[in-house]
PDB file of N, CA and C in Angstrom:
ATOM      1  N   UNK A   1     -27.557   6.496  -0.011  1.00  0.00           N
ATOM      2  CA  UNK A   1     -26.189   6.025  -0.027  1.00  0.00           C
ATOM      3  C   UNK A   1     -25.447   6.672   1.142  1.00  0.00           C
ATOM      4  N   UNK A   2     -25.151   6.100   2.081  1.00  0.00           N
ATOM      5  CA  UNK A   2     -24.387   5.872   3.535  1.00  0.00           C
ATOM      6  C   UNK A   2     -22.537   6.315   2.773  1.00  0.00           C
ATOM      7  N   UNK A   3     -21.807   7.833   3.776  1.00  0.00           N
ATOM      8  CA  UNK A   3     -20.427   7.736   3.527  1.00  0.00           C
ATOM      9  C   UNK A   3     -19.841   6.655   3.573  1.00  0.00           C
ATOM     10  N   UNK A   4     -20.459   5.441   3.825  1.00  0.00           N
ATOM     11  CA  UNK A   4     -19.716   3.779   3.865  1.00  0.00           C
ATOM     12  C   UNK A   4     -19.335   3.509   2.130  1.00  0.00           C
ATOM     13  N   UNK A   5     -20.693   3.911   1.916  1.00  0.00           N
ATOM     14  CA  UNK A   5     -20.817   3.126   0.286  1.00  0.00           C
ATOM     15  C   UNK A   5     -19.789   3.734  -0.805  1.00  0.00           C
ATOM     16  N   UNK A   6     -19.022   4.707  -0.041  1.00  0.00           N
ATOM     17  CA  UNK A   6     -18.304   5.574  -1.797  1.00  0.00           C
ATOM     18  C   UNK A   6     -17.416   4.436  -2.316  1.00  0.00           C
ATOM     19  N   UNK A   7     -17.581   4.542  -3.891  1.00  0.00           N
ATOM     20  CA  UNK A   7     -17.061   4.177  -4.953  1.00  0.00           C
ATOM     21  C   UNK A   7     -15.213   3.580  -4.713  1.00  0.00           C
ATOM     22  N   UNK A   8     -14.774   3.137  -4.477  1.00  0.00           N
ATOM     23  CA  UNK A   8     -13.556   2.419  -4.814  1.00  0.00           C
ATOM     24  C   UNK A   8     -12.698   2.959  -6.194  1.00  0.00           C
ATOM     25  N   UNK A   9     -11.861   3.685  -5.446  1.00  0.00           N
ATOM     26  CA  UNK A   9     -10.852   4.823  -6.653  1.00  0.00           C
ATOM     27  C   UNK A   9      -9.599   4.177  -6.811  1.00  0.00           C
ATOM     28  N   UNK A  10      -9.416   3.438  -7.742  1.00  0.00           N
ATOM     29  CA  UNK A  10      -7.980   2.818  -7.638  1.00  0.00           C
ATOM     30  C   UNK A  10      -6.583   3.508  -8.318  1.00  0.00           C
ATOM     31  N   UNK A  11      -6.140   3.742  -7.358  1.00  0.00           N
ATOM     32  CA  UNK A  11      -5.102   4.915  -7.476  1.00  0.00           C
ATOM     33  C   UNK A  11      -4.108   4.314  -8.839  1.00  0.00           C
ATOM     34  N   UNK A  12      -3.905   3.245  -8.600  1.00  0.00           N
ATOM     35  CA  UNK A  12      -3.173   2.841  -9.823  1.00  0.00           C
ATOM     36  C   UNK A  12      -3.423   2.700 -11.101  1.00  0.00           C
ATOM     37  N   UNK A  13      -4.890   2.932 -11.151  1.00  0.00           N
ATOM     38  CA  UNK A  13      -5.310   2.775 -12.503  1.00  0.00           C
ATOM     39  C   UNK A  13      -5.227   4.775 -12.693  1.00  0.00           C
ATOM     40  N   UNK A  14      -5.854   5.548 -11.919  1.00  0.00           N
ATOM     41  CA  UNK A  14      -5.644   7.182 -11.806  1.00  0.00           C
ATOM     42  C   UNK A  14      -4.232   7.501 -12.670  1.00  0.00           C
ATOM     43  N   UNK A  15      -3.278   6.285 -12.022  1.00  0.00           N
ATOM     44  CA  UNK A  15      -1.841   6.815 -12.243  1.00  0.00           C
ATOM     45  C   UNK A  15      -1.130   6.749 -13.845  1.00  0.00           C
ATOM     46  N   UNK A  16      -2.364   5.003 -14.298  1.00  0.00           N
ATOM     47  CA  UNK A  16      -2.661   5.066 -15.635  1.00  0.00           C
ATOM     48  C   UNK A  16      -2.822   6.088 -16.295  1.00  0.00           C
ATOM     49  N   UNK A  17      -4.131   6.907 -16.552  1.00  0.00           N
ATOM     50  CA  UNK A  17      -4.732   7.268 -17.223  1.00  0.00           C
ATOM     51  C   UNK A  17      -3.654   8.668 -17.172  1.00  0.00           C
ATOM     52  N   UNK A  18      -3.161   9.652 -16.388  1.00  0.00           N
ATOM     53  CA  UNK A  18      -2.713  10.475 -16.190  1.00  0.00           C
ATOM     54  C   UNK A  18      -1.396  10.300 -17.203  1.00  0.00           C
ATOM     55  N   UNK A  19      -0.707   9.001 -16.798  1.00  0.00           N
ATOM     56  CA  UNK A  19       0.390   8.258 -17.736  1.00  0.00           C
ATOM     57  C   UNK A  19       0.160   8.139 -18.796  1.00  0.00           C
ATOM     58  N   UNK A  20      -1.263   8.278 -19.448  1.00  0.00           N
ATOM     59  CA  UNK A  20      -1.402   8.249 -21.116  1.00  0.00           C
ATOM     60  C   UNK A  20      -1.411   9.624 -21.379  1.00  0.00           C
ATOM     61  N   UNK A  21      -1.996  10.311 -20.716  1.00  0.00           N
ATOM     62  CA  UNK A  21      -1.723  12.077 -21.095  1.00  0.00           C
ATOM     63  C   UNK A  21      -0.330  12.231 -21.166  1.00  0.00           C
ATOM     64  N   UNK A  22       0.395  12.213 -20.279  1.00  0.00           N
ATOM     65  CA  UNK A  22       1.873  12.339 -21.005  1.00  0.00           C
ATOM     66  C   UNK A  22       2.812  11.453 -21.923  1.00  0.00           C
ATOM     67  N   UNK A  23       2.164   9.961 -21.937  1.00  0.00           N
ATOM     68  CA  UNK A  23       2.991   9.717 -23.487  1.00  0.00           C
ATOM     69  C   UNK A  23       2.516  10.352 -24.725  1.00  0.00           C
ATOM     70  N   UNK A  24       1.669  10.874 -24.352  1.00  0.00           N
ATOM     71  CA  UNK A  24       0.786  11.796 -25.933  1.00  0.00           C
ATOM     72  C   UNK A  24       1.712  12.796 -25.995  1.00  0.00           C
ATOM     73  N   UNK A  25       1.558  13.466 -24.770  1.00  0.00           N
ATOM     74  CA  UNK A  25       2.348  14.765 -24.728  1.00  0.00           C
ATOM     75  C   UNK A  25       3.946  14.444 -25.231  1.00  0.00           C
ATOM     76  N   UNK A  26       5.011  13.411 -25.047  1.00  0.00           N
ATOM     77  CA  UNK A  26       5.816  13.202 -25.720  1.00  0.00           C
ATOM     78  C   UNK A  26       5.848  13.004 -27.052  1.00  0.00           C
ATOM     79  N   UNK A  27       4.758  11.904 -27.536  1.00  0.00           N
ATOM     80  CA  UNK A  27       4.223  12.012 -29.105  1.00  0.00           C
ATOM     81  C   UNK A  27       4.349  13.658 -29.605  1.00  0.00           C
ATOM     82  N   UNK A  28       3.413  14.391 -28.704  1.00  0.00           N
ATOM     83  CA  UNK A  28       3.076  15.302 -29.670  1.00  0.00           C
ATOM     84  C   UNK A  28       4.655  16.326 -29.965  1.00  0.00           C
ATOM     85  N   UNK A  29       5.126  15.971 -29.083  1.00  0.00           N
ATOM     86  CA  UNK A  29       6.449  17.026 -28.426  1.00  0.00           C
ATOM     87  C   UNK A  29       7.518  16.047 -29.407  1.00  0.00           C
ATOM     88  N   UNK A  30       7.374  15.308 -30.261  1.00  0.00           N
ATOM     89  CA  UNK A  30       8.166  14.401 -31.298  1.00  0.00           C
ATOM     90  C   UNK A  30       9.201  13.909 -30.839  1.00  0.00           C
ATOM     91  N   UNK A  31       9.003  13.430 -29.643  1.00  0.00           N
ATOM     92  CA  UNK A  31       9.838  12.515 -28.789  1.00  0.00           C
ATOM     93  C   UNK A  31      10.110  10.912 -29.583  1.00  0.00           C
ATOM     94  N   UNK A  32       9.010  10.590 -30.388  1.00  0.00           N
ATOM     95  CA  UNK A  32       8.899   9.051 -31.001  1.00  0.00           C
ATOM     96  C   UNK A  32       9.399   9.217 -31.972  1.00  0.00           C
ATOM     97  N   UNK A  33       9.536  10.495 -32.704  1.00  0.00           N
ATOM     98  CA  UNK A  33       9.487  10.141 -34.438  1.00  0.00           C
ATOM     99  C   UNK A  33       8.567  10.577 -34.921  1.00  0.00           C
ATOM    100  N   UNK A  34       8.385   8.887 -35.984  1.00  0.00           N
ATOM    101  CA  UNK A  34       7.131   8.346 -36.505  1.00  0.00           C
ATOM    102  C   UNK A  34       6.535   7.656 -36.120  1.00  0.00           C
ATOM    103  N   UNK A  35       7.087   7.166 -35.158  1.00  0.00           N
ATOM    104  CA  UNK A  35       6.692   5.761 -34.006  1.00  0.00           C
ATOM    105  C   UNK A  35       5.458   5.595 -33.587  1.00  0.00           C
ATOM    106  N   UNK A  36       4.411   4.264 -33.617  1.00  0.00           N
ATOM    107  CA  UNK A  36       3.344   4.129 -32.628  1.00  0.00           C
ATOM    108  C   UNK A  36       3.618   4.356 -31.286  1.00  0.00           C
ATOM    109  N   UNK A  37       2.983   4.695 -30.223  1.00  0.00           N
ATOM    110  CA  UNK A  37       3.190   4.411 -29.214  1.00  0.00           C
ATOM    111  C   UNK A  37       1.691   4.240 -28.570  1.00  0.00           C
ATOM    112  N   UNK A  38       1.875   3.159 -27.859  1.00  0.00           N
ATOM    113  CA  UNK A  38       0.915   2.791 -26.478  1.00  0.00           C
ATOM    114  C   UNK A  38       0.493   3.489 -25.625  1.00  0.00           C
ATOM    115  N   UNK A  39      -0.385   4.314 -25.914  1.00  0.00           N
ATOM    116  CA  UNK A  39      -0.871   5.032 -24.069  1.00  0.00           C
ATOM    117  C   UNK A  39      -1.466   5.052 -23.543  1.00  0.00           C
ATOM    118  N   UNK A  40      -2.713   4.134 -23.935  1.00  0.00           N
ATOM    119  CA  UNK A  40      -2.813   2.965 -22.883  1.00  0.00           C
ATOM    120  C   UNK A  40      -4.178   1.425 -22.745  1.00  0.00           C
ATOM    121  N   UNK A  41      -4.358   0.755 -21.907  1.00  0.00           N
ATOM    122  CA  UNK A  41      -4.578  -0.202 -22.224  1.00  0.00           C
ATOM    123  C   UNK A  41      -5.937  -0.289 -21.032  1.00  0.00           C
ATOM    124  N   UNK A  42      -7.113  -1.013 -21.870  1.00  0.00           N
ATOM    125  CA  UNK A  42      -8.051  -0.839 -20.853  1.00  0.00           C
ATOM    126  C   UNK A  42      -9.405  -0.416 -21.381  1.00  0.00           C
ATOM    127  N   UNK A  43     -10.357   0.201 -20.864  1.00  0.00           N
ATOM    128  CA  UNK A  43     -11.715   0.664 -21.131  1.00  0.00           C
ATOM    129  C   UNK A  43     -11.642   2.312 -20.404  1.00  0.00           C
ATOM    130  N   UNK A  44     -10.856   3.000 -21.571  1.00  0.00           N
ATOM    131  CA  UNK A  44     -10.131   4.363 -20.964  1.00  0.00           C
ATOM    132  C   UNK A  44     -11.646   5.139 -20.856  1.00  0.00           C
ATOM    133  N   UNK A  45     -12.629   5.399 -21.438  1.00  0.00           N
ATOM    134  CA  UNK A  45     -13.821   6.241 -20.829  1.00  0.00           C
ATOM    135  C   UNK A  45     -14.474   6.063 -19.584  1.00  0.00           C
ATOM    136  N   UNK A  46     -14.666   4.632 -19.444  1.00  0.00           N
ATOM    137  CA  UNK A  46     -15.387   4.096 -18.103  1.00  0.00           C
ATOM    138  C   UNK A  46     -14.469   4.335 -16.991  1.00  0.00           C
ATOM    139  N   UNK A  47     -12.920   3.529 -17.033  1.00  0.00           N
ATOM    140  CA  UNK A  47     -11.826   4.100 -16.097  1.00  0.00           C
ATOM    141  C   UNK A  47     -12.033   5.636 -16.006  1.00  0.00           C
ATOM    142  N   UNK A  48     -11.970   6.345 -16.715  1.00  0.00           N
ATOM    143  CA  UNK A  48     -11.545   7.508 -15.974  1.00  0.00           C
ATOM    144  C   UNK A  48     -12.976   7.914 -15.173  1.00  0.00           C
ATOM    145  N   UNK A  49     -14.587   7.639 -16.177  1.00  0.00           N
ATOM    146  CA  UNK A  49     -15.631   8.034 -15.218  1.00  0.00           C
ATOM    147  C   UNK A  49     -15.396   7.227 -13.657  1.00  0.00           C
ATOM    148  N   UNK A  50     -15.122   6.116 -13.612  1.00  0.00           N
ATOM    149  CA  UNK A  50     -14.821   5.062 -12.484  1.00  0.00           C
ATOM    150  C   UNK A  50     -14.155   6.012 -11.456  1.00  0.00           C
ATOM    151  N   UNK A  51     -12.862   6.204 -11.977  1.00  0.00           N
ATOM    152  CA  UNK A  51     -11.698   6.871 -11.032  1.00  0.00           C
ATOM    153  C   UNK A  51     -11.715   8.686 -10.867  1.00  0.00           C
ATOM    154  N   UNK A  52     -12.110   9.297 -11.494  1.00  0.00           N
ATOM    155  CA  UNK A  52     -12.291  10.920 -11.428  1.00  0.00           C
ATOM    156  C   UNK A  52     -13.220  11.135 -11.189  1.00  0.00           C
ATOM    157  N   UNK A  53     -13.986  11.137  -9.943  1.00  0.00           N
ATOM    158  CA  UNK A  53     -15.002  11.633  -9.556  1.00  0.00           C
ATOM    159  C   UNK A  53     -15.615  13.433 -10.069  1.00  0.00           C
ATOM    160  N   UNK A  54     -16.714  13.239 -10.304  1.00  0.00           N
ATOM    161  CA  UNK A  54     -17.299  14.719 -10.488  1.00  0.00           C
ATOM    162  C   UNK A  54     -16.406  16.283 -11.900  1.00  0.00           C
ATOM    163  N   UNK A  55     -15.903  16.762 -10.856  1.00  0.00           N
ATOM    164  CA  UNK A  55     -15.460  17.642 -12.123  1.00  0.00           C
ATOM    165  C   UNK A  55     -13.509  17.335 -12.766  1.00  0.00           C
ATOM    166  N   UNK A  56     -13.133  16.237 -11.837  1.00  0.00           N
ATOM    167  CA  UNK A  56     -12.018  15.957 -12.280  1.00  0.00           C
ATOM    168  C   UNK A  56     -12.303  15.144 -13.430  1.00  0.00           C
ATOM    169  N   UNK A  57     -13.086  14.302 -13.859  1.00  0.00           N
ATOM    170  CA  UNK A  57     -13.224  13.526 -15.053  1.00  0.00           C
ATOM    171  C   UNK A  57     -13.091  14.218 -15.839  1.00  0.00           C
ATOM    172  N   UNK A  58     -14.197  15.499 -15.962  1.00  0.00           N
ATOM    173  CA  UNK A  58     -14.484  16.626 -17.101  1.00  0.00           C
ATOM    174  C   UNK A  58     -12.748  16.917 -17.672  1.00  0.00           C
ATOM    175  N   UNK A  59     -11.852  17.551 -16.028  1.00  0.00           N
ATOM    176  CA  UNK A  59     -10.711  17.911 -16.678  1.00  0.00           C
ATOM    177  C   UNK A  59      -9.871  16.933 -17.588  1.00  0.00           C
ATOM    178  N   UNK A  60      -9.736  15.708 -17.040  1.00  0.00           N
ATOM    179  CA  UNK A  60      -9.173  14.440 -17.635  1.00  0.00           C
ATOM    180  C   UNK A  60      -9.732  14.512 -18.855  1.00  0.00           C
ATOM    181  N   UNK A  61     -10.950  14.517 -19.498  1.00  0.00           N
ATOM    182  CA  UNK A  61     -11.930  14.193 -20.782  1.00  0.00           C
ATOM    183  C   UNK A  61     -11.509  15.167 -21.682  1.00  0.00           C
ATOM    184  N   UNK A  62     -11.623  16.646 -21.313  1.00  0.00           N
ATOM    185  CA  UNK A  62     -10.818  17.849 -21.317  1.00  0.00           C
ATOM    186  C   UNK A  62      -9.559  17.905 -22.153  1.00  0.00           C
ATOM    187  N   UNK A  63      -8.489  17.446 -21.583  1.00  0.00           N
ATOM    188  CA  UNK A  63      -7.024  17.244 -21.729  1.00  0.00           C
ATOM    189  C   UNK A  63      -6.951  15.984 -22.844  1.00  0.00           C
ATOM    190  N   UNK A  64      -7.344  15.267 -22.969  1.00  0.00           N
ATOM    191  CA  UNK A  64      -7.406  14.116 -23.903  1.00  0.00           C
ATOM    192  C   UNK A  64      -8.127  14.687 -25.159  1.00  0.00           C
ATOM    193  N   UNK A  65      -9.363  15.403 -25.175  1.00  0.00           N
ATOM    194  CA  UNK A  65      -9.566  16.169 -26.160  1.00  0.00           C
ATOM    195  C   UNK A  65      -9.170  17.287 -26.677  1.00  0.00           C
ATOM    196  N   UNK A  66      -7.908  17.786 -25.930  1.00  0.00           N
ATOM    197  CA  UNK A  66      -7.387  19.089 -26.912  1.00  0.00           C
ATOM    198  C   UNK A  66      -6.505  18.070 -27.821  1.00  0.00           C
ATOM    199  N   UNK A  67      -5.566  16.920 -27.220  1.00  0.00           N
ATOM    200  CA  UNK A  67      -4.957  16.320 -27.774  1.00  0.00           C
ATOM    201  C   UNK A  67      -5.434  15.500 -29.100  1.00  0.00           C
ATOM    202  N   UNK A  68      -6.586  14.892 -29.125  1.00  0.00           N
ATOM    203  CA  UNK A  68      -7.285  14.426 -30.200  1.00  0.00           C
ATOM    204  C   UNK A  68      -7.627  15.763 -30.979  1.00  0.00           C
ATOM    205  N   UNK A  69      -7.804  16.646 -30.654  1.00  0.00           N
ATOM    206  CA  UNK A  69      -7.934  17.649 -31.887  1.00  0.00           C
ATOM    207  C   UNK A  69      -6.665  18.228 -32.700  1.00  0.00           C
ATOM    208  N   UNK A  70      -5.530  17.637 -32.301  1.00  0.00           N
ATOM    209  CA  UNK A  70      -4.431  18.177 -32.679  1.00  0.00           C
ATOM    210  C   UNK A  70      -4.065  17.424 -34.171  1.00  0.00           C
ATOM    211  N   UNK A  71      -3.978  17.858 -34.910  1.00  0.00           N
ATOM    212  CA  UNK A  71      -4.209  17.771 -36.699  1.00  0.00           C
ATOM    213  C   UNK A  71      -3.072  16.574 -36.533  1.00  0.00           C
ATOM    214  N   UNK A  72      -1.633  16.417 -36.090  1.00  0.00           N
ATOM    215  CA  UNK A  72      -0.666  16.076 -36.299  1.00  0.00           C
ATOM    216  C   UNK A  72      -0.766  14.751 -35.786  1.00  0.00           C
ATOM    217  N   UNK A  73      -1.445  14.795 -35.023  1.00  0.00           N
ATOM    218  CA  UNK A  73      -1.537  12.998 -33.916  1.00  0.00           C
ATOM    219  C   UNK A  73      -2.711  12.609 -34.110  1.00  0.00           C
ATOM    220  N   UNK A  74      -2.560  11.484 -34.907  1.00  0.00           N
ATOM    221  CA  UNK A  74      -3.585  10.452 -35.070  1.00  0.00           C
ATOM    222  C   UNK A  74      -3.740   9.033 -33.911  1.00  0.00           C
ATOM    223  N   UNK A  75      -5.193   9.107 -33.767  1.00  0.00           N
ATOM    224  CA  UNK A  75      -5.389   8.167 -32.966  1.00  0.00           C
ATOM    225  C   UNK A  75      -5.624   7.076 -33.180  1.00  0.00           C
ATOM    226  N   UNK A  76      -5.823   5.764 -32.816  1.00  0.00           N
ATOM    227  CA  UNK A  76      -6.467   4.352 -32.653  1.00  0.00           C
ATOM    228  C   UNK A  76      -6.229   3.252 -31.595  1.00  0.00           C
ATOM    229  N   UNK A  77      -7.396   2.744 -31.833  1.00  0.00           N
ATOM    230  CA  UNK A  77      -7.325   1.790 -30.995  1.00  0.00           C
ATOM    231  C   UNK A  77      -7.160   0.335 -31.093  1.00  0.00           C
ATOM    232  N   UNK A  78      -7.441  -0.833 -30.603  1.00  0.00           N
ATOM    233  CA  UNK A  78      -7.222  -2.409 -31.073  1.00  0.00           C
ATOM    234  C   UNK A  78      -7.678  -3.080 -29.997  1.00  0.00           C
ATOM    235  N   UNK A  79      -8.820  -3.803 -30.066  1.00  0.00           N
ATOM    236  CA  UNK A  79      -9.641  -4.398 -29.168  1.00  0.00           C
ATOM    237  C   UNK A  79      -8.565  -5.675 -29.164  1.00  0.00           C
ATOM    238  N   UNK A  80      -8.661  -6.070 -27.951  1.00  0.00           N
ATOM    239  CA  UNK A  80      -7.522  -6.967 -27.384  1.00  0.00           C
ATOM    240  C   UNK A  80      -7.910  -8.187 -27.097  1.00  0.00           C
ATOM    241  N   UNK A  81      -9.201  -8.000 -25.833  1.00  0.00           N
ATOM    242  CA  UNK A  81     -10.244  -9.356 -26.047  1.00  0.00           C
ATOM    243  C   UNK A  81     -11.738  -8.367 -25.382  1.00  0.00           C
ATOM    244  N   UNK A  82     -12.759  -9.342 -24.774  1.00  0.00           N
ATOM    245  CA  UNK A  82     -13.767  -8.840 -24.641  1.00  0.00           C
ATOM    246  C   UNK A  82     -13.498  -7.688 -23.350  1.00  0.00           C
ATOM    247  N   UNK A  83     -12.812  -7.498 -22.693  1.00  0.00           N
ATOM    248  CA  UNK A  83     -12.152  -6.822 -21.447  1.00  0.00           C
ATOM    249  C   UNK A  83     -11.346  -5.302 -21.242  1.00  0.00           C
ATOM    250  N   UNK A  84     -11.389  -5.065 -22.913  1.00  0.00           N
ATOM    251  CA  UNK A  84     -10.217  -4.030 -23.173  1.00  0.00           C
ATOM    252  C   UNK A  84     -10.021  -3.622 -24.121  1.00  0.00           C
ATOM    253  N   UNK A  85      -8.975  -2.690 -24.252  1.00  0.00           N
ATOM    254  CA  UNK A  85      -8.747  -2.368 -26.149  1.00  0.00           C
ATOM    255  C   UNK A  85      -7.301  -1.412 -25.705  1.00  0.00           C
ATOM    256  N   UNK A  86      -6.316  -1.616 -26.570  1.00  0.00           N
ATOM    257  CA  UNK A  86      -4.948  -0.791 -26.655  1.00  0.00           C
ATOM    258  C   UNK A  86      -4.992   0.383 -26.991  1.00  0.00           C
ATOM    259  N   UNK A  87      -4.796   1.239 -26.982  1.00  0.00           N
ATOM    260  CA  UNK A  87      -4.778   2.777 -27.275  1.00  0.00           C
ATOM    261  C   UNK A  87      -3.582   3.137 -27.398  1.00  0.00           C
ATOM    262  N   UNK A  88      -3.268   3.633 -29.389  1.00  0.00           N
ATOM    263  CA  UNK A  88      -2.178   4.393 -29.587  1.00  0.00           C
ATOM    264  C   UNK A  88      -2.239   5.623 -30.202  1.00  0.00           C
ATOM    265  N   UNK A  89      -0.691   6.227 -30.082  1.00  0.00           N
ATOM    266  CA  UNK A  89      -0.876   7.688 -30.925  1.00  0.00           C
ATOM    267  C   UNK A  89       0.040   7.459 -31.626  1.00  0.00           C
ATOM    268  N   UNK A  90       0.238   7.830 -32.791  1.00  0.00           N
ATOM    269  CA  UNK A  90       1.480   8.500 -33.901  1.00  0.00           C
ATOM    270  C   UNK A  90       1.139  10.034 -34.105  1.00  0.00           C
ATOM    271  N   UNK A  91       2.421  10.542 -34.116  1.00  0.00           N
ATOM    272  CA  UNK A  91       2.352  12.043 -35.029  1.00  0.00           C
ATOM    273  C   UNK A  91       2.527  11.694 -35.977  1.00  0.00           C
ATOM    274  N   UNK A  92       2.074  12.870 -37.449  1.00  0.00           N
ATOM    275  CA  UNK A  92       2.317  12.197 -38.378  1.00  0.00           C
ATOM    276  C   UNK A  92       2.681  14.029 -39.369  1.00  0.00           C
ATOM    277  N   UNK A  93       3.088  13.697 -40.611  1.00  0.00           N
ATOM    278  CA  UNK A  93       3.330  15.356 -41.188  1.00  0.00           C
ATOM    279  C   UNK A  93       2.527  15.768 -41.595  1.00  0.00           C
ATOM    280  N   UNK A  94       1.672  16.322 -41.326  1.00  0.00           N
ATOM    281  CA  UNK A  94       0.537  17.004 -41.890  1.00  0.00           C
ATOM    282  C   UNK A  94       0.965  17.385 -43.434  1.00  0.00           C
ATOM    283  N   UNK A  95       1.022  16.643 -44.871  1.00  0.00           N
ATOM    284  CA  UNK A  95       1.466  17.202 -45.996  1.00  0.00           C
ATOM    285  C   UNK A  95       0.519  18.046 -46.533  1.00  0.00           C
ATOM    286  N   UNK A  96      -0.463  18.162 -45.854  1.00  0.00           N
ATOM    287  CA  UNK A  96      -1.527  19.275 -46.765  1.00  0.00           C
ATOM    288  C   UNK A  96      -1.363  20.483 -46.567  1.00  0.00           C
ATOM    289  N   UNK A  97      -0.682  20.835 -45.725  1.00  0.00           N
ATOM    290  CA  UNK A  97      -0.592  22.318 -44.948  1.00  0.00           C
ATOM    291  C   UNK A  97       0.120  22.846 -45.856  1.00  0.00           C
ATOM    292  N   UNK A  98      -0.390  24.148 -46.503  1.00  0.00           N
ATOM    293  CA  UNK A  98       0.191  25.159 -47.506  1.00  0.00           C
ATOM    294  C   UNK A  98       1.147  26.254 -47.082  1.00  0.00           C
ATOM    295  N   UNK A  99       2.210  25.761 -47.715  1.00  0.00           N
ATOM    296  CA  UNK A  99       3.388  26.651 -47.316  1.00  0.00           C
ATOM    297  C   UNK A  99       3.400  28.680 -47.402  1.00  0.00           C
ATOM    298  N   UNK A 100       3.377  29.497 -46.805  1.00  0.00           N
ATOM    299  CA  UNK A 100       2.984  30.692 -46.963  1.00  0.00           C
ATOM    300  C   UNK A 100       3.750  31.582 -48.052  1.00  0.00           C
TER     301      UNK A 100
END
């Protein structure tokens, strides 16, 4: 593979994925409420392997998984057509958590 051949990084989709890390981060920061919110739209694993070359993916993959481990924000998704799927977060109250 010739420096001709590198991969095609489309900055606008980069600008995506970065843009769903911080509507989470508002989710989580209870900016919505209770509210769904959208963060984002697409084939978010392949995009980011696509667009983050080498050890920036890891960080991107990284950052999205501290957030999915966070007890309070629940995730899902909604396949849209064969091309994609919506990606949302809600916070939600954790009622199980035992008061001290």
């Amino acid at each position: 593979m010739s420096g001709g051949d590198k991969k095609y990084v489309d900055e606008w989709l980069k600008g995506k994925i970065k843009g769903g890390l911080d509507q989470i981060k508002l989710v989580a920061n209870n900016n919505y409420g209770d509210k769904t919110c959208l963060y984002y739209s697409g084939h978010l694993h392949k995009d980011i392997l696509e667009n983050f070359p080498g050890k920036s993916s890891k960080k991107i993959f990284k950052q999205y998984r501290e957030y999915q481990n966070n007890s309070d924000l629940v995730f899902y998704q909604n396949k849209f057509s064969e091309h994609g799927y919506d990606y949302y977060v809600r916070k939600v109250k954790n009622e199980t958590k035992q008061s001290a």
